[in-house]
N, C-alpha and C. Protein backbone atom coordinates (compact mmCIF):
# COMPACT_ATOMS: atom_id res chain seq x y z
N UNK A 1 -50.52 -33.65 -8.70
CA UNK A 1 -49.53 -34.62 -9.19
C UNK A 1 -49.63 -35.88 -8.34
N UNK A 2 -49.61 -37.19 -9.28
CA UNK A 2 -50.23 -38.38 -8.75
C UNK A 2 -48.58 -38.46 -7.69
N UNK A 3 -49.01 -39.82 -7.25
CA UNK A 3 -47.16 -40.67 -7.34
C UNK A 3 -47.29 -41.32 -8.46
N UNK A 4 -47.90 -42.16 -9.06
CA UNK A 4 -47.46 -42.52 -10.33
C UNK A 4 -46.85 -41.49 -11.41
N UNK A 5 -47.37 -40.62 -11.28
CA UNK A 5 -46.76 -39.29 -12.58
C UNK A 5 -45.43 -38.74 -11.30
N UNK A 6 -45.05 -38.90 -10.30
CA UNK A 6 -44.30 -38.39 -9.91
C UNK A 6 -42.98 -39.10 -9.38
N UNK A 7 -43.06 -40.47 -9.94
CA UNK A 7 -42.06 -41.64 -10.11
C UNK A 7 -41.71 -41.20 -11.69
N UNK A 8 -42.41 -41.27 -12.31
CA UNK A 8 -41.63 -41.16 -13.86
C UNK A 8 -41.29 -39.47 -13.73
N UNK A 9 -41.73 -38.54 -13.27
CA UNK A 9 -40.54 -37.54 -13.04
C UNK A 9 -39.31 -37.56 -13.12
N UNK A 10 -39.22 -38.35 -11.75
CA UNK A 10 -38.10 -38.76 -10.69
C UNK A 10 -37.08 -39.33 -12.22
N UNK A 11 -37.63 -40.60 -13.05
CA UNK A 11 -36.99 -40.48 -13.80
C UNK A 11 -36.20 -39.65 -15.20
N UNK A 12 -36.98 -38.79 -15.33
CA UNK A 12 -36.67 -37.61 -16.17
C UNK A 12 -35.67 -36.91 -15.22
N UNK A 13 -35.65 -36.89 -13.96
CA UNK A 13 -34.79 -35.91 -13.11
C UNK A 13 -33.63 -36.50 -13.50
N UNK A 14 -33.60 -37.65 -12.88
CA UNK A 14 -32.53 -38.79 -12.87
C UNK A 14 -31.13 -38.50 -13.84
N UNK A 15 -32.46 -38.45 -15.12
CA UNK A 15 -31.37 -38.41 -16.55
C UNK A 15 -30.13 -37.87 -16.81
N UNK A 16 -30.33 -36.52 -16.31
CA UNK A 16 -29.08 -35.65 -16.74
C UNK A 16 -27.98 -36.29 -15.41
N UNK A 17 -27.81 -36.61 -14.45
CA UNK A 17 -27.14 -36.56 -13.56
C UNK A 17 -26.60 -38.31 -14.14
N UNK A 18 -27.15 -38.90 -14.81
CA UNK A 18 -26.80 -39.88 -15.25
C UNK A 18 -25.35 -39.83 -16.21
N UNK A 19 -25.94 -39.32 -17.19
CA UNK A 19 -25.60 -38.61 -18.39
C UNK A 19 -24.07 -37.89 -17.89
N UNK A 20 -24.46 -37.19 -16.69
CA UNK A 20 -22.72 -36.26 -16.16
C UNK A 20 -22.29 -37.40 -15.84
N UNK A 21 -22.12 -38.64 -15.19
CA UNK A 21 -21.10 -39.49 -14.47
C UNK A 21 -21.16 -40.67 -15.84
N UNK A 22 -21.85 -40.83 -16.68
CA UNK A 22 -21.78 -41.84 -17.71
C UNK A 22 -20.76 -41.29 -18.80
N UNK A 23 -21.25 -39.82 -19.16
CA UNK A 23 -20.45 -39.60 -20.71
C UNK A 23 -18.79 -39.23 -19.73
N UNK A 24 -18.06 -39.34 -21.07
CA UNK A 24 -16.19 -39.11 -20.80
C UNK A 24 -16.59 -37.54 -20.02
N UNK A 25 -15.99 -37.27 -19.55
CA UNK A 25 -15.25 -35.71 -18.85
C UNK A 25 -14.77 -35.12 -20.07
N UNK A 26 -14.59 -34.27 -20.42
CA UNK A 26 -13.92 -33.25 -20.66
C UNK A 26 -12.22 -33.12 -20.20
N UNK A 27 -11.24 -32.98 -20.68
CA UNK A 27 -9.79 -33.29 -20.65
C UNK A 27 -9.45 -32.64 -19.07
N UNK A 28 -10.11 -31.26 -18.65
CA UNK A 28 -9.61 -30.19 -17.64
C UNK A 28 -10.65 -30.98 -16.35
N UNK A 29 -11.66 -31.94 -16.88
CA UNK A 29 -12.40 -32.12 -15.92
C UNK A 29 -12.34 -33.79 -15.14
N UNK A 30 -11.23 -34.69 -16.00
CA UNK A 30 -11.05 -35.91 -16.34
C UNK A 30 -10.40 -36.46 -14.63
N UNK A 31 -9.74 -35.81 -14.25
CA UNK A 31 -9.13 -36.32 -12.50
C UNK A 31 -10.02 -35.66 -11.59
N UNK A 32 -11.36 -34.80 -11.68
CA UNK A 32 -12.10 -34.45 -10.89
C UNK A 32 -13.07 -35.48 -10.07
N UNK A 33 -13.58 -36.30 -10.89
CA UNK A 33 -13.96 -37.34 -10.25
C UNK A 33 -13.46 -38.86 -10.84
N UNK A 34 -12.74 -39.34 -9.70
CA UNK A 34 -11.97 -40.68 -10.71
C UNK A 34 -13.40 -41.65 -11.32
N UNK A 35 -12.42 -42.36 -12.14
CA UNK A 35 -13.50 -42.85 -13.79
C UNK A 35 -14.47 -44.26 -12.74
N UNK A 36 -13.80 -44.49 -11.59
CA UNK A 36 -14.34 -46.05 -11.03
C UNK A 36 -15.55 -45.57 -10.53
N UNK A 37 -15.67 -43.96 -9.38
CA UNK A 37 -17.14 -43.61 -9.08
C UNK A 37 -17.47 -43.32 -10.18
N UNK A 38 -17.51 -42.54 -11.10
CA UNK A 38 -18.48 -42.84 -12.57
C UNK A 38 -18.89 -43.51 -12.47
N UNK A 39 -18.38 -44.66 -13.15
CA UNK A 39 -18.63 -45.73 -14.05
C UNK A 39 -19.87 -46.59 -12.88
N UNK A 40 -19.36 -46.65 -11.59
CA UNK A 40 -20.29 -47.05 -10.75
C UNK A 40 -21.77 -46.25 -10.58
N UNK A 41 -21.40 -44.93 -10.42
CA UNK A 41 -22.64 -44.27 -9.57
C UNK A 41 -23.80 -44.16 -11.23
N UNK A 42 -23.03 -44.45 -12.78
CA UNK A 42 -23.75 -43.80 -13.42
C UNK A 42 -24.41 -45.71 -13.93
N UNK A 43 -23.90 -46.30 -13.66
CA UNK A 43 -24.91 -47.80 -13.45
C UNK A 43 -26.21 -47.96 -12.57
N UNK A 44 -25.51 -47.47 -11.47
CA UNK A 44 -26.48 -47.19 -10.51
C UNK A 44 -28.21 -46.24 -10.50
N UNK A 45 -27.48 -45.11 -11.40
CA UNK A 45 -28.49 -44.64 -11.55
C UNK A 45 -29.55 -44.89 -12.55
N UNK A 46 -28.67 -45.70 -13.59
CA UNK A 46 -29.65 -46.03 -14.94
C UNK A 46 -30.83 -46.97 -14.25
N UNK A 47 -29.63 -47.90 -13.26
CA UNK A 47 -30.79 -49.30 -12.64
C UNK A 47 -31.76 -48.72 -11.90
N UNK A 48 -31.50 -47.54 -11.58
CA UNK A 48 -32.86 -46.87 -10.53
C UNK A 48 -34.10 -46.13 -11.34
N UNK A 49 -33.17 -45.46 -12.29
CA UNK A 49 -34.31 -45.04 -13.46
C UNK A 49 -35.43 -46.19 -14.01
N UNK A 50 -34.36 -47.51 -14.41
CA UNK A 50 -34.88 -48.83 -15.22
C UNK A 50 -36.10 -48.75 -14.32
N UNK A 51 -35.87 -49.32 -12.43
CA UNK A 51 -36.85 -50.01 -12.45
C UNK A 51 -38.13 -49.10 -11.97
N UNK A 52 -38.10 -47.84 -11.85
CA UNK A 52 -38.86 -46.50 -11.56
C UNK A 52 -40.11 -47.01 -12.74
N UNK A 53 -39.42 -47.09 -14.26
CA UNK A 53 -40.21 -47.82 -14.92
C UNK A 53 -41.08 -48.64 -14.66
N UNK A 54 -40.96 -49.81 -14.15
CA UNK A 54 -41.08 -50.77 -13.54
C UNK A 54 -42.65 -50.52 -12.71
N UNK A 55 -42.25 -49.73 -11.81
CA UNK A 55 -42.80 -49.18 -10.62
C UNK A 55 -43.85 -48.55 -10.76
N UNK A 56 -43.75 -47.13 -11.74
CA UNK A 56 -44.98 -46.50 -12.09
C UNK A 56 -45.84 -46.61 -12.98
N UNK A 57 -46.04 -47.33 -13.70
CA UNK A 57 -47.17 -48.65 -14.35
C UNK A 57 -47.73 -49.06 -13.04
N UNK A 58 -47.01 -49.75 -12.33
CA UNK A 58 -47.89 -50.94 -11.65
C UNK A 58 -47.88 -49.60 -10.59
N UNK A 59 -47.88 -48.86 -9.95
CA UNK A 59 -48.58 -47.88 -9.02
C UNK A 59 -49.95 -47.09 -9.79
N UNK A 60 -49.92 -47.04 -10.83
CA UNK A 60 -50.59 -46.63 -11.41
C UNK A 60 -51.91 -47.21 -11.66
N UNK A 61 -51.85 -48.53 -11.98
CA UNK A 61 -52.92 -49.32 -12.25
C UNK A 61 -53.48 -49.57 -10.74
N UNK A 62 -52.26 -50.00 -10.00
CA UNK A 62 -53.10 -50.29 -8.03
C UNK A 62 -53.58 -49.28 -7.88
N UNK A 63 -53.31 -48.10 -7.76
CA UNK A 63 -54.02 -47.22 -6.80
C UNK A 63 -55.29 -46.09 -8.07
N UNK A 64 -55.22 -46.91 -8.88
CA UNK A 64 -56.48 -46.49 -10.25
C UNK A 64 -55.79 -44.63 -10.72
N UNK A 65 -54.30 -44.82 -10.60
CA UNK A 65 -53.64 -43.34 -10.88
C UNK A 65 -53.78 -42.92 -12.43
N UNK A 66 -54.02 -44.18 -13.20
CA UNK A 66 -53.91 -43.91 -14.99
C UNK A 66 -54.34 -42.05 -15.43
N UNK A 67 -53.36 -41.59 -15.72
CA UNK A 67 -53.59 -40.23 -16.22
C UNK A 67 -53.52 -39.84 -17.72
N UNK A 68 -53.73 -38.39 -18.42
CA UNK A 68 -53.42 -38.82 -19.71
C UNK A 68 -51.91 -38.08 -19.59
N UNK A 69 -51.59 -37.33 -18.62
CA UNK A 69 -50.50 -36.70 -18.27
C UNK A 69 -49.21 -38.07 -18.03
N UNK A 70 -49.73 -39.06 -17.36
CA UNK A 70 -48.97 -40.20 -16.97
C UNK A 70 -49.27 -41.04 -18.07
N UNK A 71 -50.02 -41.10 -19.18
CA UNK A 71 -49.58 -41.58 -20.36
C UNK A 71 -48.60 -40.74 -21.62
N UNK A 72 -48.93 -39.74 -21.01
CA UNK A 72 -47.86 -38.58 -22.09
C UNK A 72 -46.18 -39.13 -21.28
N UNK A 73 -46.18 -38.69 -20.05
CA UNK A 73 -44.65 -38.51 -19.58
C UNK A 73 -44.05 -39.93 -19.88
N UNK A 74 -44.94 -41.09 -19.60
CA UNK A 74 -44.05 -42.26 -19.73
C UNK A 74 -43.10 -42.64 -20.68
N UNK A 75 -44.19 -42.77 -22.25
CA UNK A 75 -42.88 -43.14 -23.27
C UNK A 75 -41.69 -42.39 -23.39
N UNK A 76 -41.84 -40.72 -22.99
CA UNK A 76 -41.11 -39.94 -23.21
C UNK A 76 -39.63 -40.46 -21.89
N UNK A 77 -40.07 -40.14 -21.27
CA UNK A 77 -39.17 -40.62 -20.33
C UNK A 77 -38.53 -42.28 -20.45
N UNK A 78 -38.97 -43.11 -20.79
CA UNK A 78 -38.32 -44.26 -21.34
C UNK A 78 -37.56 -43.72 -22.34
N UNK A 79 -38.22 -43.09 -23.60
CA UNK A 79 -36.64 -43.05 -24.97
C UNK A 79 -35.90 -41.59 -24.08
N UNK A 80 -35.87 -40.51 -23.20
CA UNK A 80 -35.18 -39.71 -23.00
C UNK A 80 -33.70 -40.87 -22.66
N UNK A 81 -34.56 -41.91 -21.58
CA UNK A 81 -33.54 -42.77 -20.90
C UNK A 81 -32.53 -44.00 -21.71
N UNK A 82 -33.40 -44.33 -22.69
CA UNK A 82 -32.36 -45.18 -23.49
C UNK A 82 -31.63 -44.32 -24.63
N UNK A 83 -32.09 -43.34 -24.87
CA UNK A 83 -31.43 -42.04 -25.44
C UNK A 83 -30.41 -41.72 -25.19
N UNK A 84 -30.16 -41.22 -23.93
CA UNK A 84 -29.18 -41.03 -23.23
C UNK A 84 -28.21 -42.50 -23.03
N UNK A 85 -28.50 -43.04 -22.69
CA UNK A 85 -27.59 -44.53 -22.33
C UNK A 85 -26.70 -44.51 -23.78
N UNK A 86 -27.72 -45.10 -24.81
CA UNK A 86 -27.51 -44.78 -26.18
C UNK A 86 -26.19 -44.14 -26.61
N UNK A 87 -26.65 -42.88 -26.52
CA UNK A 87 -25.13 -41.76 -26.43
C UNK A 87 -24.49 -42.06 -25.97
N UNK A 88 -24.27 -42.37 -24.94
CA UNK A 88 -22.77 -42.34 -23.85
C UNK A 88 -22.64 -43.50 -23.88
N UNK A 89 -23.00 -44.50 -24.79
CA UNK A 89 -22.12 -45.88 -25.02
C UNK A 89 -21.70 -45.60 -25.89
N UNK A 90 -22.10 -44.91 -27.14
CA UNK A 90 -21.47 -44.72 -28.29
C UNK A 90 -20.52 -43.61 -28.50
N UNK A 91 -20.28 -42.85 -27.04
CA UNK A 91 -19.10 -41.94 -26.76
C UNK A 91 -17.93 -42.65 -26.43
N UNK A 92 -18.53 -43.71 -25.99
CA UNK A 92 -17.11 -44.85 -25.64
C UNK A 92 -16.47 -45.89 -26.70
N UNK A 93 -17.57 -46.68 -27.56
CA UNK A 93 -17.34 -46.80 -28.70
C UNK A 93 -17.96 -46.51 -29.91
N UNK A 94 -17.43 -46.43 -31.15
CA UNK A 94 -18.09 -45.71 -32.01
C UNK A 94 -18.89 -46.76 -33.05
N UNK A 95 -18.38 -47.67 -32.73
CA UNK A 95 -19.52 -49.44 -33.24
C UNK A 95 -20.82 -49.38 -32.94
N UNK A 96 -21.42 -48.62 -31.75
CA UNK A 96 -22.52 -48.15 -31.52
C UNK A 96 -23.36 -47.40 -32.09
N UNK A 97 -22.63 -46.84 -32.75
CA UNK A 97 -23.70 -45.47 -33.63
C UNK A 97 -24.39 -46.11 -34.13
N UNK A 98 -24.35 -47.03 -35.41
CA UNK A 98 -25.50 -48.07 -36.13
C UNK A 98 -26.98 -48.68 -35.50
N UNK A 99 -26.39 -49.20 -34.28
CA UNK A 99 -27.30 -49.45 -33.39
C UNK A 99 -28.43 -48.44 -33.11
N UNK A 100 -27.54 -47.11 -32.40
CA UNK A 100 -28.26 -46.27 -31.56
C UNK A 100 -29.15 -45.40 -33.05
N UNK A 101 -28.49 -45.14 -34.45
CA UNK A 101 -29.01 -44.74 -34.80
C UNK A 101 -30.24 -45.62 -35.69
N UNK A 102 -30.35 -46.58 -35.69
CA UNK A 102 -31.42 -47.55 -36.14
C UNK A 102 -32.67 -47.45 -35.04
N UNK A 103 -32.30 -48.24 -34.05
CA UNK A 103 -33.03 -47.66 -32.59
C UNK A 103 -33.82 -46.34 -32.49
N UNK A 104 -33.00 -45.07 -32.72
CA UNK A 104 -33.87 -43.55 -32.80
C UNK A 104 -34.92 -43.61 -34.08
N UNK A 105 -34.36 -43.89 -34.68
CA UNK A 105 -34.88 -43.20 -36.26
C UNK A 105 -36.64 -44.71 -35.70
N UNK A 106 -36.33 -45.89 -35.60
CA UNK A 106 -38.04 -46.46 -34.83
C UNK A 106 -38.40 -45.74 -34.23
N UNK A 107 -38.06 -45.63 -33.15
CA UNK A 107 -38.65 -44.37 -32.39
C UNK A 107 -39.01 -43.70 -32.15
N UNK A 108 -38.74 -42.72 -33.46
CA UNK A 108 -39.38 -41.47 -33.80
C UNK A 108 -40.61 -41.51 -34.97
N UNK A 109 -40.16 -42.71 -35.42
CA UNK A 109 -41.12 -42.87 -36.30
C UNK A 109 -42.44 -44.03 -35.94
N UNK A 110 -42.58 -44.70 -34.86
CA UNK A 110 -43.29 -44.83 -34.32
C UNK A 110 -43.70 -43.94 -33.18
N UNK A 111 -43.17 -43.09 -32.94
CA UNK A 111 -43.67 -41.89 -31.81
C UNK A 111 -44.54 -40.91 -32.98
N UNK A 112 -43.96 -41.11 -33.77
CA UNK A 112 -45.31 -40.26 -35.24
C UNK A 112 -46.57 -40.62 -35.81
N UNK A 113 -46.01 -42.46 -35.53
CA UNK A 113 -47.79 -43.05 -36.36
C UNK A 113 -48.47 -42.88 -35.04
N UNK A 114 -47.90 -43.07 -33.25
CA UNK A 114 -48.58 -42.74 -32.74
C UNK A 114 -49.53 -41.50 -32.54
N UNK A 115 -48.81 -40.39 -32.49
CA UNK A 115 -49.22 -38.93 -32.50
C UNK A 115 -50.42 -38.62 -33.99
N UNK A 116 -50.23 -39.61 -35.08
CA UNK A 116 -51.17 -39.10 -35.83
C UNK A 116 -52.75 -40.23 -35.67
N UNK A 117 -52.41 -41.61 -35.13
CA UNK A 117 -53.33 -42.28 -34.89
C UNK A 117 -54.42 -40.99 -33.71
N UNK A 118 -53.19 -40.59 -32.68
CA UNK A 118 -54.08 -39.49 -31.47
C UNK A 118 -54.81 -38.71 -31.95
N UNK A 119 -54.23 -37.95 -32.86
CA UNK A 119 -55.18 -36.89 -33.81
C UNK A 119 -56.44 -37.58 -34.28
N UNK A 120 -56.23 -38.58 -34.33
CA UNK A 120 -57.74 -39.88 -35.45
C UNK A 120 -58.51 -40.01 -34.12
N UNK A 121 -58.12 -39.80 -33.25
CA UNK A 121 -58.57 -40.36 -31.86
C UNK A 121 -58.31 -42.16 -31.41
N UNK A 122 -57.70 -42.75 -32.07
CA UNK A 122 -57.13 -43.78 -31.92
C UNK A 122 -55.74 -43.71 -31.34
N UNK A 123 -55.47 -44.96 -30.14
CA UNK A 123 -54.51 -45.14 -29.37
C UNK A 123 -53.83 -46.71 -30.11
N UNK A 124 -52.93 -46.61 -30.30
CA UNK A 124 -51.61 -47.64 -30.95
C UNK A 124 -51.15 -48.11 -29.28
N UNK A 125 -51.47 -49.11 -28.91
CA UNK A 125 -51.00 -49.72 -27.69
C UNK A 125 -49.43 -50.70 -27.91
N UNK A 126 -48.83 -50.82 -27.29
CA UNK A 126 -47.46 -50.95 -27.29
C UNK A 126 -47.74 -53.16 -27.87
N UNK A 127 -47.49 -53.44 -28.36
CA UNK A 127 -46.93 -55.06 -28.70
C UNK A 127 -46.49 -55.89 -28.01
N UNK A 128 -46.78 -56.81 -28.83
CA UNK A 128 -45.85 -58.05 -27.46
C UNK A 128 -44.18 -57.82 -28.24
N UNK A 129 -43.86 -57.99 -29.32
CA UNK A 129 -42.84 -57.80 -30.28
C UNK A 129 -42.27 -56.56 -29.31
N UNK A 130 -43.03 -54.99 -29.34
CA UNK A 130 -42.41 -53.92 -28.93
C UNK A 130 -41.67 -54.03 -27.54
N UNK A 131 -42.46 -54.64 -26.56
CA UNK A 131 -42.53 -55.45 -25.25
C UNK A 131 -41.15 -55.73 -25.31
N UNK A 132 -40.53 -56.81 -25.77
CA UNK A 132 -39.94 -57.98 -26.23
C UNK A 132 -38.63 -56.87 -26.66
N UNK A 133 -38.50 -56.04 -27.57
CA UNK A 133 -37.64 -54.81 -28.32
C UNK A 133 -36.60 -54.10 -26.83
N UNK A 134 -37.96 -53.47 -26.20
CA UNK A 134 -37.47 -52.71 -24.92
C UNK A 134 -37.07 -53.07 -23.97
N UNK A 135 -36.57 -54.87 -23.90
CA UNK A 135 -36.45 -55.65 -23.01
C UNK A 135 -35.23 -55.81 -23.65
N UNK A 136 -35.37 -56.15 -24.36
CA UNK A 136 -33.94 -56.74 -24.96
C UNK A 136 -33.03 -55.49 -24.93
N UNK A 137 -33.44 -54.12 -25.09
CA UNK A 137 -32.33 -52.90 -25.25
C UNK A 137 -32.09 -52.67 -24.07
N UNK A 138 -32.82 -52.98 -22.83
CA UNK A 138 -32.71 -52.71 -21.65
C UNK A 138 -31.25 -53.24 -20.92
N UNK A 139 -31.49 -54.70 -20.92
CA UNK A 139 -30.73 -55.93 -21.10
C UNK A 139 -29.29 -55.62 -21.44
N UNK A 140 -29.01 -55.20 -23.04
CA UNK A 140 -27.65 -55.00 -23.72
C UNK A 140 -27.56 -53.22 -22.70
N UNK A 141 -28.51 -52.54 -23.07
CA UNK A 141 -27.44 -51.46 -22.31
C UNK A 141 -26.86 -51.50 -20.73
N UNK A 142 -28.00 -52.28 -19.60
CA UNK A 142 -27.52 -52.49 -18.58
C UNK A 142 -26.03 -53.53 -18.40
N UNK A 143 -26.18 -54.37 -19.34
CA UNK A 143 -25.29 -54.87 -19.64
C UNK A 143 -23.61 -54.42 -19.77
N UNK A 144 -23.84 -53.57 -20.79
CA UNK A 144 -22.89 -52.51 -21.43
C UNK A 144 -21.76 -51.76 -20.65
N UNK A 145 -23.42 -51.32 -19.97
CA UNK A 145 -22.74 -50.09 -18.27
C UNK A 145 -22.13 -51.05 -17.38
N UNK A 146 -22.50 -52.15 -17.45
CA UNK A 146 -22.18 -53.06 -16.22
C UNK A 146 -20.71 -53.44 -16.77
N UNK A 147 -20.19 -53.55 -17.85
CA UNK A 147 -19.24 -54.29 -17.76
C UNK A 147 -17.78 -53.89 -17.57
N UNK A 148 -18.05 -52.08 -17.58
CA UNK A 148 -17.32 -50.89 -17.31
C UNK A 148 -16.97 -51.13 -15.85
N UNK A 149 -18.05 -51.41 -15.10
CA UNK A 149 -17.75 -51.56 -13.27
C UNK A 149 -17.39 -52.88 -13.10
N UNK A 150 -18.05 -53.84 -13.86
CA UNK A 150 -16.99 -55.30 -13.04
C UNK A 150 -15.94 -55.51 -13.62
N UNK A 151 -15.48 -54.27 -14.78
CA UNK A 151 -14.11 -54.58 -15.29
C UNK A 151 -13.20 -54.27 -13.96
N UNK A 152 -13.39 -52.96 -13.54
CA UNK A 152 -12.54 -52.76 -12.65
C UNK A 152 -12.36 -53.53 -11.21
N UNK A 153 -13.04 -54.06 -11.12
CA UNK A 153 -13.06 -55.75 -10.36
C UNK A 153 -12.15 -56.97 -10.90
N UNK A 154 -12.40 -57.26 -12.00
CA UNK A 154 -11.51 -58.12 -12.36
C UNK A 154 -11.78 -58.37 -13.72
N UNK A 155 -10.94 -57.54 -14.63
CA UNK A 155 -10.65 -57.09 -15.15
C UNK A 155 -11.20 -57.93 -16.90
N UNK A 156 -10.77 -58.91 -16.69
CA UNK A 156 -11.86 -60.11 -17.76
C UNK A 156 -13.12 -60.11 -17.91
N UNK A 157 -13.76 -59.35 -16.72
CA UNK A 157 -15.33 -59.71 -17.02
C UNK A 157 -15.77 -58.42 -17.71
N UNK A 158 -14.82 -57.62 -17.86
CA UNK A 158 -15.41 -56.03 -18.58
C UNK A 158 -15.77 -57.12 -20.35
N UNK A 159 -14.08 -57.66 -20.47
CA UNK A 159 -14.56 -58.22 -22.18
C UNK A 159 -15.67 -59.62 -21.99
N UNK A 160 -15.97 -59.89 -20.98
CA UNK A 160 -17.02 -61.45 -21.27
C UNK A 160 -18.49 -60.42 -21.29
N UNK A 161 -18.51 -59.73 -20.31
CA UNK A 161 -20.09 -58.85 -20.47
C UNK A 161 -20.15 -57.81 -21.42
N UNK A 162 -18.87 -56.98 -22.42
CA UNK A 162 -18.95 -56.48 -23.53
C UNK A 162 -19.48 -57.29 -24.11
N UNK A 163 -19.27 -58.59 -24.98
CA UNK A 163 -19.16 -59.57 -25.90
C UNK A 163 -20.71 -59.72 -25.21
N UNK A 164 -21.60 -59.86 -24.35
CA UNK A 164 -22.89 -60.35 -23.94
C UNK A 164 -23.44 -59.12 -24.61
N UNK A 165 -23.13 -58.01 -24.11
CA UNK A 165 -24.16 -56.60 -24.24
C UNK A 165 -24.01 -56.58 -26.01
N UNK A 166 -23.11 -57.09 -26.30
CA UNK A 166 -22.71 -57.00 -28.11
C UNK A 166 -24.12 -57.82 -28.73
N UNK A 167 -23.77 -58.75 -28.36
CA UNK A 167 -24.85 -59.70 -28.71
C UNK A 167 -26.24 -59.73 -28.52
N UNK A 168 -26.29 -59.46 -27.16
CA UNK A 168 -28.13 -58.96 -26.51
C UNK A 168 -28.47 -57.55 -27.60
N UNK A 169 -27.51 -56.64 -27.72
CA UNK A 169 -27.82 -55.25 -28.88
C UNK A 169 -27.92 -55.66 -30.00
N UNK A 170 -27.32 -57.04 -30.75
CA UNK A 170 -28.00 -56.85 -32.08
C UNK A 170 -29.17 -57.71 -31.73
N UNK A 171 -29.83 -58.59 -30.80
CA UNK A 171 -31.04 -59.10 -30.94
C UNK A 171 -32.13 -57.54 -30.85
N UNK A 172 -31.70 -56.86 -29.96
CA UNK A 172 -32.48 -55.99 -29.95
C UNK A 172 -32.75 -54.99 -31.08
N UNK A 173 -31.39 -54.73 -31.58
CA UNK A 173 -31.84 -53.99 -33.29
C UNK A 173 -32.75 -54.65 -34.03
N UNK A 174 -32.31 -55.89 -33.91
CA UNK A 174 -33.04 -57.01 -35.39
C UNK A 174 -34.96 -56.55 -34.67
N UNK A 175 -34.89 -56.95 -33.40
CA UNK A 175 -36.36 -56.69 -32.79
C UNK A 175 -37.01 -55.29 -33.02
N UNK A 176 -35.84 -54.35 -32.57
CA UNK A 176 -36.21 -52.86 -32.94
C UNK A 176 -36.65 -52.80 -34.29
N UNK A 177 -36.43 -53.19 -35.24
CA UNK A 177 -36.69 -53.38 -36.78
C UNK A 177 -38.00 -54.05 -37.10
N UNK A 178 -38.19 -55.34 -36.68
CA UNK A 178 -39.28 -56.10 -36.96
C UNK A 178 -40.75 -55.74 -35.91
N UNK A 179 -40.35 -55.14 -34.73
CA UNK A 179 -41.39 -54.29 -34.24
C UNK A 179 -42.17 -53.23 -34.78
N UNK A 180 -41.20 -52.26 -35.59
CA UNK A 180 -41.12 -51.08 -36.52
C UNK A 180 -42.08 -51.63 -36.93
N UNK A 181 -41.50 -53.29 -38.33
CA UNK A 181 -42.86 -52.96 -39.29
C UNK A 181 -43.79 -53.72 -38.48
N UNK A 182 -43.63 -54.36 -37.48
CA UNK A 182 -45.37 -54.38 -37.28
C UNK A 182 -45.98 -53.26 -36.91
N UNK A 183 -45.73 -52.26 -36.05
CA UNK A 183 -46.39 -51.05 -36.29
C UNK A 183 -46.94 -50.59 -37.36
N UNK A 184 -46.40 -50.34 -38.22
CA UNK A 184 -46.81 -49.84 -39.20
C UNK A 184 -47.62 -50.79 -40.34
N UNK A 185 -47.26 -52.10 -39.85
CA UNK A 185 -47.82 -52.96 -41.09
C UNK A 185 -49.53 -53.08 -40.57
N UNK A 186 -49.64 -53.63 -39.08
CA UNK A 186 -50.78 -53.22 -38.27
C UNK A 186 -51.51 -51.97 -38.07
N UNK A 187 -50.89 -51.02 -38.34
CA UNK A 187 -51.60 -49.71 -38.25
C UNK A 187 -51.88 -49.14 -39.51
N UNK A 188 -51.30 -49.92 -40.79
CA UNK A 188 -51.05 -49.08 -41.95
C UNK A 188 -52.59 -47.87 -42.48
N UNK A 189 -54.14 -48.26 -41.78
CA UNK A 189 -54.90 -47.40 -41.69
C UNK A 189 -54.64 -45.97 -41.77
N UNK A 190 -54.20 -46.10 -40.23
CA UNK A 190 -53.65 -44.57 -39.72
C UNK A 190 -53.07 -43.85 -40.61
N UNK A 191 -52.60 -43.81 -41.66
CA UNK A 191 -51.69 -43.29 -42.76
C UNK A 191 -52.81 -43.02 -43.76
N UNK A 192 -53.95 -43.69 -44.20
CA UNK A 192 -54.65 -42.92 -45.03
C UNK A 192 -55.18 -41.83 -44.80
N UNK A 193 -55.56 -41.28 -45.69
CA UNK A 193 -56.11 -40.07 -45.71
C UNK A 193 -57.37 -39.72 -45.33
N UNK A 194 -58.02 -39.09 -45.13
CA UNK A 194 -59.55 -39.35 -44.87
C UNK A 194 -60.18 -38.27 -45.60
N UNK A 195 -61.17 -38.20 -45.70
CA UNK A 195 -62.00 -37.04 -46.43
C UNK A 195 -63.12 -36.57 -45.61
């Protein structure tokens, strides 16, 4: 196990412990840990996951780590992570579901033209558009989480950085969408049949 494949671990580890201090408690479990360390420690951890991202690409390429194991774990571990975020914003509000479920349903369906291009032996390399998609969702959800912790600071900036993360999420749907069809409009090959 490289360090590059063992930074994007780290982020798959990350996830669930995210996920416990991000989503609501449970009613019997709700004064166990007050909502301000949440809301803090589970920002914290998304930003450490985010830039782990960040990190194991470019460790990867310096120290010549490129694996096909460290090309399998990566994407996975990016949508486990906006997956999760995903959810537990839309546990808080339910205006989210549209989003998050527009967002999955690309996702999976570009995680399919990829997997069948693999079978062709062809690799679907990520876009400047897709690039551009995962930046922008990054953005509105860090956003999102963030505005939960500087609410409790002062108390206005929870609704000025809602109203930002509102806005940065539909650029990113509209992108999540128009990325979609270039995938598919660019790859539309991969879908024939062959004999």
């Amino acid at each position: 196990m490289n360090l590059s494949n063992t930074i994007t671990l780290s982020r798959i580890f990350i996830i669930p412990f995210f996920m416990f201090f991000a989503f609501p408690l449970p009613g019997a479990m709700t004064n166990m840990i007050p909502f301000s360390v949440r809301c803090i420690v589970a920002l914290v951890l998304f930003v450490i996951a985010e830039l782990s991202d960040l990190v194991d690409g470019k460790v990867a390429r310096s120290l010549n780590q490129v694996t096909d194991l460290g090309k399998f774990l990566d994407p996975i571990a990016d949508k486990l992570l906006v997956t999760s975020a995903l959810l537990c914003i839309c546990a808080e509000r339910a205006i989210y579901v549209w989003p998050a479920m527009i967002i999955l349903i690309r996702e999976f369906a570009v995680t399919g033209l990829r997997a069948i291009a693999a079978s062709k032996g062809n690799v679907i390399a990520a876009g400047k558009l897709g690039k551009l998609k995962t930046a922008l969702q990054t953005t509105a959800l860090t956003t999102l989480l963030s505005a939960k912790v500087l609410g409790l600071i002062y108390y206005p900036l929870d609704h000025i950085f809602t109203i930002v993360g509102d806005v940065v999420m539909v650029l990113a749907v509209i992108m999540t969408i128009v990325s979609g069809i270039e995938y598919f409009v660019k790859n539309a090959g991969v879908l024939k049949e062959t004999k």
